[in-house]
C-alpha atoms as a PDB file:
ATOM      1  CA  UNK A   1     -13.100 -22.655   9.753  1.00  0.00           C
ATOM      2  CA  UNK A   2     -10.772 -22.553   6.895  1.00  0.00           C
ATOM      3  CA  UNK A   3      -8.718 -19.149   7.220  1.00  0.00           C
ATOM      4  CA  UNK A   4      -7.443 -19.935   3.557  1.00  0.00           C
ATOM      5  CA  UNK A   5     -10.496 -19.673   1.537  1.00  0.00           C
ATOM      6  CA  UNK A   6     -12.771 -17.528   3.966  1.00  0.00           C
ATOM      7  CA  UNK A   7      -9.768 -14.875   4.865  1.00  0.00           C
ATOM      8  CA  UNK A   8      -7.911 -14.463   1.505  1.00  0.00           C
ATOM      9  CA  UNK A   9      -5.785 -11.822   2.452  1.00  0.00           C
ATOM     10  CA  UNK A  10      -2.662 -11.660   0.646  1.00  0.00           C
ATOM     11  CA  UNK A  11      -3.225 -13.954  -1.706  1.00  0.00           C
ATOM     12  CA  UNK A  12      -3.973 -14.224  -5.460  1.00  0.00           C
ATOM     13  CA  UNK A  13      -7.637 -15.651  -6.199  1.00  0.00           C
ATOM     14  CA  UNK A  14      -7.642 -17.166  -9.644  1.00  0.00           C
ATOM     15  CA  UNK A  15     -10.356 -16.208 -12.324  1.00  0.00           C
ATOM     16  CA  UNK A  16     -11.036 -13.515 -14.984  1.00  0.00           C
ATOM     17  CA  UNK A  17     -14.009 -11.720 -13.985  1.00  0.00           C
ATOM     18  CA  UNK A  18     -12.526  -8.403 -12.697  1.00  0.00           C
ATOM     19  CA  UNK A  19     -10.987  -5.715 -14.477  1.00  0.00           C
ATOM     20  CA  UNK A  20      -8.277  -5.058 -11.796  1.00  0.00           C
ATOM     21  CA  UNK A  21      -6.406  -8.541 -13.525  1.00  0.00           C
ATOM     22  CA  UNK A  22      -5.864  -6.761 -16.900  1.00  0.00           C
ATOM     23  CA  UNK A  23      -4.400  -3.889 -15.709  1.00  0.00           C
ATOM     24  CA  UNK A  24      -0.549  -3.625 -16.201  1.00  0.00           C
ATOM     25  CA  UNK A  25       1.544  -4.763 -12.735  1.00  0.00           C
ATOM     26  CA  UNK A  26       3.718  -1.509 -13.520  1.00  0.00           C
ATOM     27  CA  UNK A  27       0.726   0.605 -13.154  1.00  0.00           C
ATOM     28  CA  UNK A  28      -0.910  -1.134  -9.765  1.00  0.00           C
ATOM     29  CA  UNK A  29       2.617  -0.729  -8.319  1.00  0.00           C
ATOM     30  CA  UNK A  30       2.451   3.101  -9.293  1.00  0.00           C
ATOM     31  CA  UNK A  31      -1.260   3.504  -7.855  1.00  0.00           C
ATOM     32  CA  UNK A  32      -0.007   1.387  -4.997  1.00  0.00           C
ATOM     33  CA  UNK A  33       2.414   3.799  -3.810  1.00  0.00           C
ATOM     34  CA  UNK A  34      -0.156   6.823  -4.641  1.00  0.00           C
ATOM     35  CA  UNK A  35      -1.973   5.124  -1.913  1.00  0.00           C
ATOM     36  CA  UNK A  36       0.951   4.542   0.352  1.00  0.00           C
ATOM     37  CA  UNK A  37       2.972   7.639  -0.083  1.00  0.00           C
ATOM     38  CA  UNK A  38       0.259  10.740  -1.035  1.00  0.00           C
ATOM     39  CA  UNK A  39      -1.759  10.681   2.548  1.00  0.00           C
ATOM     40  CA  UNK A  40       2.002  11.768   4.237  1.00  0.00           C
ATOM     41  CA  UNK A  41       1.240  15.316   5.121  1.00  0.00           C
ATOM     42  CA  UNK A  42      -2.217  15.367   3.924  1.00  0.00           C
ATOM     43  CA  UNK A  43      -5.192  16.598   5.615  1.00  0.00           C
ATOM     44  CA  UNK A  44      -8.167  14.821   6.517  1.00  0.00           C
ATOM     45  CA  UNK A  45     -10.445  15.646   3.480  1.00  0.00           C
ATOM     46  CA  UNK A  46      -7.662  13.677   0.870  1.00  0.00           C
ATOM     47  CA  UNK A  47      -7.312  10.633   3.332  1.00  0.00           C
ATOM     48  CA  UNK A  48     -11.454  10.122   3.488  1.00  0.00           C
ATOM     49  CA  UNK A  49     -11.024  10.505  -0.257  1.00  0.00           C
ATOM     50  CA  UNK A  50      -8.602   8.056  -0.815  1.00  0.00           C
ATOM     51  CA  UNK A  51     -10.793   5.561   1.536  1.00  0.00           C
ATOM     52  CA  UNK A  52     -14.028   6.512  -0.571  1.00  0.00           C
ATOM     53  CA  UNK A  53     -12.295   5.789  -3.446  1.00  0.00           C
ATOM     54  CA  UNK A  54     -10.861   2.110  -2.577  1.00  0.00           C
ATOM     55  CA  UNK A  55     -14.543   1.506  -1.458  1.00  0.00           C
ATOM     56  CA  UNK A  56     -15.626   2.346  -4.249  1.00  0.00           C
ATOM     57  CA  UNK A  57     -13.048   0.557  -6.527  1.00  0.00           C
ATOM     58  CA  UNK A  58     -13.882  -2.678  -4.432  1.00  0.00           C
ATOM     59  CA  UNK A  59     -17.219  -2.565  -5.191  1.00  0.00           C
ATOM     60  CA  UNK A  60     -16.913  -1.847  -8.535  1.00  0.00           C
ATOM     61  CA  UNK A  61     -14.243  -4.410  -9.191  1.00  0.00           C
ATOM     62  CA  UNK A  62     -16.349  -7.480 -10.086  1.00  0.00           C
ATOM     63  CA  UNK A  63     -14.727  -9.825  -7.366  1.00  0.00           C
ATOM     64  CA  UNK A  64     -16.472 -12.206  -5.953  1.00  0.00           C
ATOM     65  CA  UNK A  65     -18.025 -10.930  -2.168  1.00  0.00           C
ATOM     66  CA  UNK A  66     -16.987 -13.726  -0.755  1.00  0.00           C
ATOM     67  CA  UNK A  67     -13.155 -12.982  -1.764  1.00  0.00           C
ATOM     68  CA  UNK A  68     -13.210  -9.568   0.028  1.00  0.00           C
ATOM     69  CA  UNK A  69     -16.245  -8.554   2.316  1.00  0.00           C
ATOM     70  CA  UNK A  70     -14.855 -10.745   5.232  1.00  0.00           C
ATOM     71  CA  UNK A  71     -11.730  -8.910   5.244  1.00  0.00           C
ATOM     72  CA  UNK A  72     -12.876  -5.199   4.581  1.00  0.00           C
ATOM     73  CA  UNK A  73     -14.988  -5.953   7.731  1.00  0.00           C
ATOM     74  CA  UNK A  74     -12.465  -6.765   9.963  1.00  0.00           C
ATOM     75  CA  UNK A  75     -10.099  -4.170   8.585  1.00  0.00           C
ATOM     76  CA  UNK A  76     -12.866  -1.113   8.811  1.00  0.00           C
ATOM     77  CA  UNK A  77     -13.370  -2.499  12.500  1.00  0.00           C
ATOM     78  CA  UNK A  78      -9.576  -2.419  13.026  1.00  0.00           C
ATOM     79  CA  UNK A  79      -9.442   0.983  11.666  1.00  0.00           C
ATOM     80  CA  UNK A  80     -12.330   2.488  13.907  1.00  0.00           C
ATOM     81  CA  UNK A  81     -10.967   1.175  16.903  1.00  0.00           C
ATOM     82  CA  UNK A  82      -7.622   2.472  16.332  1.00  0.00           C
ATOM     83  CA  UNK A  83      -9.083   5.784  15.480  1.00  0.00           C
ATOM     84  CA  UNK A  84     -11.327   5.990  18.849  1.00  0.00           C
ATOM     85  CA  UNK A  85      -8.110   5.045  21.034  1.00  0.00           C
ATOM     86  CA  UNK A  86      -6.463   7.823  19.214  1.00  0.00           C
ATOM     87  CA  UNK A  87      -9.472  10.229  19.946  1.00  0.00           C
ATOM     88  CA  UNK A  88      -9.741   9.250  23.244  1.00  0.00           C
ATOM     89  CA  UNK A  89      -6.004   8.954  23.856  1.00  0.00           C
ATOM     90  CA  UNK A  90      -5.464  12.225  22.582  1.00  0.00           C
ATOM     91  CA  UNK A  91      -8.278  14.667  24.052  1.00  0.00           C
ATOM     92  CA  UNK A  92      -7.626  16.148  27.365  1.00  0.00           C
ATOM     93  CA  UNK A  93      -9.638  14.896  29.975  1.00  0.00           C
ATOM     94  CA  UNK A  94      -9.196  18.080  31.908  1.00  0.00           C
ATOM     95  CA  UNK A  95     -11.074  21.714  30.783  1.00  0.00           C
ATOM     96  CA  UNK A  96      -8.929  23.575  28.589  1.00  0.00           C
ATOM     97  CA  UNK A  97      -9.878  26.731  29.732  1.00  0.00           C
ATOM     98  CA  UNK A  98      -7.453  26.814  32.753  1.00  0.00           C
ATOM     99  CA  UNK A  99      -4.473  26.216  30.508  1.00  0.00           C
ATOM    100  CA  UNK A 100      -5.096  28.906  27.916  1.00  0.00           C
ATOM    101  CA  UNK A 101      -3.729  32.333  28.317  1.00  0.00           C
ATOM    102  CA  UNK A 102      -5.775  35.471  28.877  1.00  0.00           C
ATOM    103  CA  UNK A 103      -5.718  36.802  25.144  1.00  0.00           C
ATOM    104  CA  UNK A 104      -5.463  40.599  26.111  1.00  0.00           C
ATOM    105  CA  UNK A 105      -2.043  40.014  27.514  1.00  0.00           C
ATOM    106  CA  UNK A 106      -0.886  38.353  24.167  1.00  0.00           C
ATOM    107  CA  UNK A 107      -2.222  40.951  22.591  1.00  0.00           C
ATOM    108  CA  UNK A 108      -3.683  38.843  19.509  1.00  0.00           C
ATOM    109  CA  UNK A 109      -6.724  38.897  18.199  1.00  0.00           C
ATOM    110  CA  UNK A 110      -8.625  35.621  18.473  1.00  0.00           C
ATOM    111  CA  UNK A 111     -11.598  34.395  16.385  1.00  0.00           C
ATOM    112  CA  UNK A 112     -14.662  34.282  17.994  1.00  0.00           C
ATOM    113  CA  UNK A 113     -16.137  32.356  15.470  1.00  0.00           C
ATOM    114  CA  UNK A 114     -13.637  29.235  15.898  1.00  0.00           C
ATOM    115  CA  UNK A 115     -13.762  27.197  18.758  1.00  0.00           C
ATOM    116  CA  UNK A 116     -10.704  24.678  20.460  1.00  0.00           C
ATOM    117  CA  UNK A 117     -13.562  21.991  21.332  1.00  0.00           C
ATOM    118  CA  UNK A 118     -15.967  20.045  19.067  1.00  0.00           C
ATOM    119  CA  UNK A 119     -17.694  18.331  21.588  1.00  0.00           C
ATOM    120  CA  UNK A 120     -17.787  18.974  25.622  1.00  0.00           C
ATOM    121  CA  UNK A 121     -18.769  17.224  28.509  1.00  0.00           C
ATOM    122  CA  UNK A 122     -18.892  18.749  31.966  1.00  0.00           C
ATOM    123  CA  UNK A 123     -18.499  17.194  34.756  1.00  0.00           C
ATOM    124  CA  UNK A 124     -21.292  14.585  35.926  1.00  0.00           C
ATOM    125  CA  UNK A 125     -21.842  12.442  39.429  1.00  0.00           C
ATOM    126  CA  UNK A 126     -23.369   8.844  39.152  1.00  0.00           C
ATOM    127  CA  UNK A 127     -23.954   7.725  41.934  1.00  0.00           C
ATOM    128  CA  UNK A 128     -20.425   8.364  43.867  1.00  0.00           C
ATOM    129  CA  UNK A 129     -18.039   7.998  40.685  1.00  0.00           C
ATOM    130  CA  UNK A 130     -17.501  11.342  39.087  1.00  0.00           C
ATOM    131  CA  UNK A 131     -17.012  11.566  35.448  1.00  0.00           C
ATOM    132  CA  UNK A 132     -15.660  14.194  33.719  1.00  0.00           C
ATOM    133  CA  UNK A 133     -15.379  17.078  32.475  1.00  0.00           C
ATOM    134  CA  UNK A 134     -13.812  16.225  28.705  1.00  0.00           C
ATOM    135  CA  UNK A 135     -13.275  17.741  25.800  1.00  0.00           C
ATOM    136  CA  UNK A 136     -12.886  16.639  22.422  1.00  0.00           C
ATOM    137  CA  UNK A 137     -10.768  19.098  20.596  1.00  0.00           C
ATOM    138  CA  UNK A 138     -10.291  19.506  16.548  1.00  0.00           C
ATOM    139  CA  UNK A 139      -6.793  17.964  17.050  1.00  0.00           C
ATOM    140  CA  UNK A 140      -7.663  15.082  18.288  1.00  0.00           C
ATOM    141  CA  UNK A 141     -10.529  14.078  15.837  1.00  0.00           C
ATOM    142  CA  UNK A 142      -8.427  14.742  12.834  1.00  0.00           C
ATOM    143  CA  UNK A 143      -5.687  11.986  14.483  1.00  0.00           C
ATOM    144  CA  UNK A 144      -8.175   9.637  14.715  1.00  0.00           C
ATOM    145  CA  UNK A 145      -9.105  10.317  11.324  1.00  0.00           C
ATOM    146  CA  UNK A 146      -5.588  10.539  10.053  1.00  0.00           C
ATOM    147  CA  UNK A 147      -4.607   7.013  11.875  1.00  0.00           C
ATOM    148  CA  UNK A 148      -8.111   4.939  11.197  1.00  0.00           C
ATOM    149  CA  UNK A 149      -7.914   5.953   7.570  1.00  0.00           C
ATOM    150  CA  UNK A 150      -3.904   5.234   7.422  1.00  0.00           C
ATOM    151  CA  UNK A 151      -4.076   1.739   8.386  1.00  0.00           C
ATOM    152  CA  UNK A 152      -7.594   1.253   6.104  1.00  0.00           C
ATOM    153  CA  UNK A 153      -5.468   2.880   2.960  1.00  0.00           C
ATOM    154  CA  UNK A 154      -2.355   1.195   3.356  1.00  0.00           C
ATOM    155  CA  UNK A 155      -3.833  -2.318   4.132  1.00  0.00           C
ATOM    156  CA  UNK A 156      -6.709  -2.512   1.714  1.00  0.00           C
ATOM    157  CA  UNK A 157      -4.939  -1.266  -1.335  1.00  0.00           C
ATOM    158  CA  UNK A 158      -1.974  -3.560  -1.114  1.00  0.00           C
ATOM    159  CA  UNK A 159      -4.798  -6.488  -0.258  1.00  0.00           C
ATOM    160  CA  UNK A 160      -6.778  -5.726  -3.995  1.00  0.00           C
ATOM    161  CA  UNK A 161      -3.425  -5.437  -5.728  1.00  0.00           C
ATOM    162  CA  UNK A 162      -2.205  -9.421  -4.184  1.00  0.00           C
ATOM    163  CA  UNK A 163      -5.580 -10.413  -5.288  1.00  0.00           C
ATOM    164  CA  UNK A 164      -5.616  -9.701  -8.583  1.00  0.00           C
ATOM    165  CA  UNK A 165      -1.985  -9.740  -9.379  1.00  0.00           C
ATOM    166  CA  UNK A 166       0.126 -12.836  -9.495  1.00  0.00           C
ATOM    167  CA  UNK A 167       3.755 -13.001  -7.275  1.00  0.00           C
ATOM    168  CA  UNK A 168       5.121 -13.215 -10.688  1.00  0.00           C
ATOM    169  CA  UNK A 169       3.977 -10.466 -12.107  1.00  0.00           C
ATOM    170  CA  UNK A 170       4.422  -7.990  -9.340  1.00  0.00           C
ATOM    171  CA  UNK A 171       8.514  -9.267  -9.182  1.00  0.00           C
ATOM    172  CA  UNK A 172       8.438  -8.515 -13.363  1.00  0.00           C
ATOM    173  CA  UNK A 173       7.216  -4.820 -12.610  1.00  0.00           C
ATOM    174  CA  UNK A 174       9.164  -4.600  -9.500  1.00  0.00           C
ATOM    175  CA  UNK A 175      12.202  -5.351 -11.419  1.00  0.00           C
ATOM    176  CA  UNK A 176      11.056  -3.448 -15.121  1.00  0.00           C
ATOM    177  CA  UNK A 177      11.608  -0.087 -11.983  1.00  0.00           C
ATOM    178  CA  UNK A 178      14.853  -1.425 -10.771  1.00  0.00           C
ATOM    179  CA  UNK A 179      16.560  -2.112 -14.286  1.00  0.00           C
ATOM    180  CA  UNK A 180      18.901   1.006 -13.317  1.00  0.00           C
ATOM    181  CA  UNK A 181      20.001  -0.057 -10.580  1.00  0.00           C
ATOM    182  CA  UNK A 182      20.996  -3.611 -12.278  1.00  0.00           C
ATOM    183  CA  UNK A 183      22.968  -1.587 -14.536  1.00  0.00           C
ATOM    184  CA  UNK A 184      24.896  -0.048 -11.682  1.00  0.00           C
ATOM    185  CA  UNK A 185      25.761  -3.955 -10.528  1.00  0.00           C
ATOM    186  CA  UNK A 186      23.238  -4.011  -7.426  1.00  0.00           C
ATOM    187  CA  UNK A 187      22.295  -7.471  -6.992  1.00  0.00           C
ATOM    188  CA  UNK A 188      18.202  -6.814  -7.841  1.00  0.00           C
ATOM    189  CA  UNK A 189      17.886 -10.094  -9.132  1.00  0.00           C
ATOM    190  CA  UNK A 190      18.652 -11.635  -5.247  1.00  0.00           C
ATOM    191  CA  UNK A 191      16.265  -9.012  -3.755  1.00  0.00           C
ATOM    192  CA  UNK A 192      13.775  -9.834  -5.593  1.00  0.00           C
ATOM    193  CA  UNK A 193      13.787 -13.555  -5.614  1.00  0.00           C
ATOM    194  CA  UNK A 194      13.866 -12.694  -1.616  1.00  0.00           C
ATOM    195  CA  UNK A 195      10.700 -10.642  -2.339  1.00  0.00           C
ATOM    196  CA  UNK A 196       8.471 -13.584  -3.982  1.00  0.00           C
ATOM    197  CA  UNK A 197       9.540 -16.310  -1.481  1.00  0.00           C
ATOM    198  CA  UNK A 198       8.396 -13.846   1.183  1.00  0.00           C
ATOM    199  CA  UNK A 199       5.007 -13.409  -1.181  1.00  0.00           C
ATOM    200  CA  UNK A 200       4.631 -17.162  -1.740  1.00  0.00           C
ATOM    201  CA  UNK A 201       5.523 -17.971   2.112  1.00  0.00           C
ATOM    202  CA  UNK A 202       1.983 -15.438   3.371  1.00  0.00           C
ATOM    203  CA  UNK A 203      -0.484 -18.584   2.811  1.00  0.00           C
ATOM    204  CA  UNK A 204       2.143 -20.829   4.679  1.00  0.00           C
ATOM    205  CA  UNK A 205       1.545 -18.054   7.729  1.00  0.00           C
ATOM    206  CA  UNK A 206      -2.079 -18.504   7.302  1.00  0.00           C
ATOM    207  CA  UNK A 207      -1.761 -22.037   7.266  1.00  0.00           C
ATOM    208  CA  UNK A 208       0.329 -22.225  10.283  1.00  0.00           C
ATOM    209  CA  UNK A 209      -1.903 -19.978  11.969  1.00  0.00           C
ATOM    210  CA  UNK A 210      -5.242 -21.870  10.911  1.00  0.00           C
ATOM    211  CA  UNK A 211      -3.872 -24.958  12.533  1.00  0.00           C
ATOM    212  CA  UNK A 212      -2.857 -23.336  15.839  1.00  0.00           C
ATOM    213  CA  UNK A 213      -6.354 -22.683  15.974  1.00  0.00           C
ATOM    214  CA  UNK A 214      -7.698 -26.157  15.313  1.00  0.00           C
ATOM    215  CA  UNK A 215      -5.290 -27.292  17.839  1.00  0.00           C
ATOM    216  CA  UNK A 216      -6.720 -25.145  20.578  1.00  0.00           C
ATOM    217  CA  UNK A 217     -10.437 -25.989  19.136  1.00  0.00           C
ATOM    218  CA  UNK A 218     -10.174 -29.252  19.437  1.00  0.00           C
ATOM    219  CA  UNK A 219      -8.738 -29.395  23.463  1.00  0.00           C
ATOM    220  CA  UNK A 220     -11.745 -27.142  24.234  1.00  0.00           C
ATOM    221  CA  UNK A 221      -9.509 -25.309  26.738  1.00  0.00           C
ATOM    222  CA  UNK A 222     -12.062 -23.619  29.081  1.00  0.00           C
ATOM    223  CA  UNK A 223     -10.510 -20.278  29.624  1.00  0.00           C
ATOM    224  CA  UNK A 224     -12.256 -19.138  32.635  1.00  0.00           C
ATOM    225  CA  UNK A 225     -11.488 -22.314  34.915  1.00  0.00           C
ATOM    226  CA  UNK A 226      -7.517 -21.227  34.103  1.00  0.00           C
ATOM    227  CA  UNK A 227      -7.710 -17.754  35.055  1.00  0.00           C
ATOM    228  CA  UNK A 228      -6.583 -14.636  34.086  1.00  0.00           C
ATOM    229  CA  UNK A 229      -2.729 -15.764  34.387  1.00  0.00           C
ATOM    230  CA  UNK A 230      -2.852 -18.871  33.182  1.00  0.00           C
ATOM    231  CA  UNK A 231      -4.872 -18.273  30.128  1.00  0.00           C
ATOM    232  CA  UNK A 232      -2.509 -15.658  29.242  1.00  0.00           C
ATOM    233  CA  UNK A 233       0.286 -18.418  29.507  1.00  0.00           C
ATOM    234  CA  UNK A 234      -1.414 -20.580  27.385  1.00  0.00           C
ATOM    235  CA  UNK A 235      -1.698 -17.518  24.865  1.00  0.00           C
ATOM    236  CA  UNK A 236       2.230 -17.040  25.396  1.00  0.00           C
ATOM    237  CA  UNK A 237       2.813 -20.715  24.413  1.00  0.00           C
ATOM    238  CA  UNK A 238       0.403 -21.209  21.473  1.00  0.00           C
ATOM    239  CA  UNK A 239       2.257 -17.924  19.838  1.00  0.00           C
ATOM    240  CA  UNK A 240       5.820 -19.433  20.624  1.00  0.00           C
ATOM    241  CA  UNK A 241       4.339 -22.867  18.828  1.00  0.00           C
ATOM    242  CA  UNK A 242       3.813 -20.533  16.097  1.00  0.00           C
ATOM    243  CA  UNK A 243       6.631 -18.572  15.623  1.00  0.00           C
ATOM    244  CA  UNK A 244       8.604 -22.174  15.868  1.00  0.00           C
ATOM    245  CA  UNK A 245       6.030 -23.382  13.202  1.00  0.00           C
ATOM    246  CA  UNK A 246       6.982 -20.916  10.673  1.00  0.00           C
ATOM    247  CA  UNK A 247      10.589 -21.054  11.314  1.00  0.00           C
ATOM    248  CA  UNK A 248      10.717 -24.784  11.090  1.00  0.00           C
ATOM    249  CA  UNK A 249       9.165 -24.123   7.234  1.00  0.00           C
ATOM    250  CA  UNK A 250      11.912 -21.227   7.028  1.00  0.00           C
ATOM    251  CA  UNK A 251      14.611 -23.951   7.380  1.00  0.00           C
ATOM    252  CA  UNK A 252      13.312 -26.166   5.508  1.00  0.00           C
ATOM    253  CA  UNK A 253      12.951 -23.928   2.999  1.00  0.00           C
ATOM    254  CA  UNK A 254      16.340 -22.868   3.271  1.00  0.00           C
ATOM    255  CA  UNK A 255      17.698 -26.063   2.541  1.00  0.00           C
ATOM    256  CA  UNK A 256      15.679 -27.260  -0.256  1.00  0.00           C
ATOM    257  CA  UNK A 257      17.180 -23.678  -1.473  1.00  0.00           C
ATOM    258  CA  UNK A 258      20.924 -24.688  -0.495  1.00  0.00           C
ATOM    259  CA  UNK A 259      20.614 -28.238  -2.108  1.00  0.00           C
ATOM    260  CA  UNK A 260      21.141 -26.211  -5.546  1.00  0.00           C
ATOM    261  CA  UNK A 261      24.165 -25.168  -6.256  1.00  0.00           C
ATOM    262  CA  UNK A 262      23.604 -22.996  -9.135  1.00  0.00           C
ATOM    263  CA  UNK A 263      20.110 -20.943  -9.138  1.00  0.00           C
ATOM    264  CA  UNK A 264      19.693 -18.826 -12.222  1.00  0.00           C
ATOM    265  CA  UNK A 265      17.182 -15.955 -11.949  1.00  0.00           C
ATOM    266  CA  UNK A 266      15.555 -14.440 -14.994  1.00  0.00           C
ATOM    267  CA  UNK A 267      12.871 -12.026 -14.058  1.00  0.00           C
ATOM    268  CA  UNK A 268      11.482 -11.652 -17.738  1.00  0.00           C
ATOM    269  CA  UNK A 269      10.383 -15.244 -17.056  1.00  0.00           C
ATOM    270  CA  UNK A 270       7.935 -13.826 -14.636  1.00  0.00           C
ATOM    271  CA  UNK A 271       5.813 -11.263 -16.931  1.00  0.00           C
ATOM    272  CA  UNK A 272       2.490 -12.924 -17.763  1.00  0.00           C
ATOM    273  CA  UNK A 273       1.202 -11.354 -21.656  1.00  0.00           C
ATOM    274  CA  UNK A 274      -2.183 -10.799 -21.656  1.00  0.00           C
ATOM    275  CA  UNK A 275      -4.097 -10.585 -25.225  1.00  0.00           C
ATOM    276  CA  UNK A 276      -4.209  -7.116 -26.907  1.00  0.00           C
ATOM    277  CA  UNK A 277      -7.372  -6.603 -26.840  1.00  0.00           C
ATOM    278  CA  UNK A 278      -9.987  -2.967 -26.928  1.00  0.00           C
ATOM    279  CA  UNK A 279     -10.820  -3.312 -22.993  1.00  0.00           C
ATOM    280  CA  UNK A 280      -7.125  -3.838 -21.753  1.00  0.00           C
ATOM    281  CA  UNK A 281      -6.196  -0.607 -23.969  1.00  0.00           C
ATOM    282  CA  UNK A 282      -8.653   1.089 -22.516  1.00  0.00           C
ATOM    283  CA  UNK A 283      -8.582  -0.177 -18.605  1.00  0.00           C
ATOM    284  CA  UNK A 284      -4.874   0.675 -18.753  1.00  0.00           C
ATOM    285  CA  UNK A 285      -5.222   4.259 -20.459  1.00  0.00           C
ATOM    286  CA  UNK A 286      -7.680   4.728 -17.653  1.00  0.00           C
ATOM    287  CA  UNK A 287      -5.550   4.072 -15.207  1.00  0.00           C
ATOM    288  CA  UNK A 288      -2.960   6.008 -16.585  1.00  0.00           C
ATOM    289  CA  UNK A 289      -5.580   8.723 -16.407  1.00  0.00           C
ATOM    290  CA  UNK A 290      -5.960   7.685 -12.702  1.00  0.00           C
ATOM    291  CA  UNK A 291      -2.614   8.242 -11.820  1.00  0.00           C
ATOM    292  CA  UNK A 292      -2.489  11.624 -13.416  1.00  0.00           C
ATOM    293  CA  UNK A 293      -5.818  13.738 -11.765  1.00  0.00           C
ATOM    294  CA  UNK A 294      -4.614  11.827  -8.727  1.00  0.00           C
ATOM    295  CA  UNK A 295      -1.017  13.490  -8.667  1.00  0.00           C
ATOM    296  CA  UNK A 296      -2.861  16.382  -9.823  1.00  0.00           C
ATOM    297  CA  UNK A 297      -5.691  17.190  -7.531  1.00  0.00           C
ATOM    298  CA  UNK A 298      -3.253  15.866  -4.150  1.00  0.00           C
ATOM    299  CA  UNK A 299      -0.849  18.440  -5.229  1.00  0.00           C
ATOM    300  CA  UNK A 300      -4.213  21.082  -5.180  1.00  0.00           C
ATOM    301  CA  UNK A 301      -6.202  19.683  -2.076  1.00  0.00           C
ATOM    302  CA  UNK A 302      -4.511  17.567  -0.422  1.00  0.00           C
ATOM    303  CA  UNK A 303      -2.500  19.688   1.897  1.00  0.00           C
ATOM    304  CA  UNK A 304      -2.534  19.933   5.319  1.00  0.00           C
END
């Protein structure tokens, strides 16, 4: 199995079919950090949204299935099962109605009409193991909303904007934001050239990994002769072989790096131009548009 071409994640997939290439690198980096920022301190209801709405963008984007279906799979998976540990981790297992206070010596007025559970299970024998009672409380399903749809938001939208955006390009629009602090004398020019190593070294990971799993393929290392404990060894040493992997390419990296004295970084260099044509006017006024009702309508629904 080749992680590199089945498992794209991270990394820019050439062609010109989708409409998420033309659009300005200054303007994914803004609707980027919509995604990344706007679901702090929002409620349920604006983090589904934002989820519907990368679905829908990914669907609508023209990329090849092959580029992305693989790893929205794995990532919606991911998400669900982080949400149901949060559910589960987070609902009481015990009743809640011998922790809450008798209301008439509060002296508040409770509604009737809302209740502390959504769904509850009394207590049940089978055979002699007793299960139960639990309680799944409004809290507790909103944090597994609020963490499933977290990691799906943050993961997926960063994913679409590496695939259609070259390393290049994202350094230019990183560094069109950063021109002020240039000015001040901060060395943005260094942190950036830091940033698209680190971009250009994600396939190396992938690469290292890929081969780490070949290795192990290839022994056809019965696990359950070994045992619990020694399997888990032999997963302790196959992620040390990694971790040496990568930094082994780190240093040598490093010192092709050091072997020039001089390294002169231009960040204009980077900017790719892209024909004026009718569609990129309009895919980019779009977006603007985006960016806009989406500042807009968080500000109106989005709270908590």
């Amino acid at each position: 199995m080749n992680l590199l071409t089945k498992f794209s994640v991270g990394q820019y997939v050439h062609g010109n079919r989708s409409w998420l290439r033309i659009i300005d690198s200054r303007l994914k980096i803004i609707i980027v950090m919509i995604f990344l920022i706007t679901p702090i301190w929002a409620g349920p209801i604006w983090r589904l949204s934002l989820v519907g709405f990368l679905l829908l963008v990914t669907f609508l984007s023209l990329l090849p299935s092959r580029v992305w279906w693989r790893s929205l799979f794995f990532l919606s998976c991911l998400s669900l099962l982080i949400g149901c540990i949060s559910i589960l981790a987070s609902s009481d297992i015990q009743s809640l109605d011998g922790y809450l206070r008798n209301p008439n010596e509060l002296q508040v007025v409770l509604e009737t009409q809302k209740e502390w559970n959504i769904l509850q299970i009394p207590s049940q024998k089978i055979w002699f193991i007793n299960f139960g009672p639990y309680n799944l409380s409004r809290k507790a399903f909103e944090l597994g909303i609020k963490t499933s749809t977290l990691i799906f938001t943050v993961i997926h939208s960063v994913n679409l904007m590496l695939l259609t955006t070259l390393q290049e390009d994202i350094v230019w629009g990183l560094s069109w934001f950063m021109y002020p602090l240039r000015k001040i004398g901060l060395p943005t020019s260094k942190w950036l050239f830091q940033l698209l190593i680190a971009l250009r070294f994600i396939p190396l990971v992938q690469e290292e990994l890929q081969n780490i799993i070949k290795s192990v393929s290839v022994r056809s290392i019965n696990f359950r002769n070994l045992g619990l404990k020694k399997s888990f060894n032999v997963l302790l040493i196959l992620v040390e072989r990694l971790f040496q992997n990568i930094f082994l390419r780190i240093d040598h990296g490093a010192e092709s790096l050091l072997s020039k004295k001089n390294i002169i970084i231009k960040t204009n260099r980077f900017r790719t131009l892209y024909p004026s044509k009718s569609l990129n006017v309009i895919v980019n006024t779009l977006s603007i548009c985006f960016i806009c009702i989406a500042i807009f309508l968080r500000k109106l629904y989005g709270a908590l």
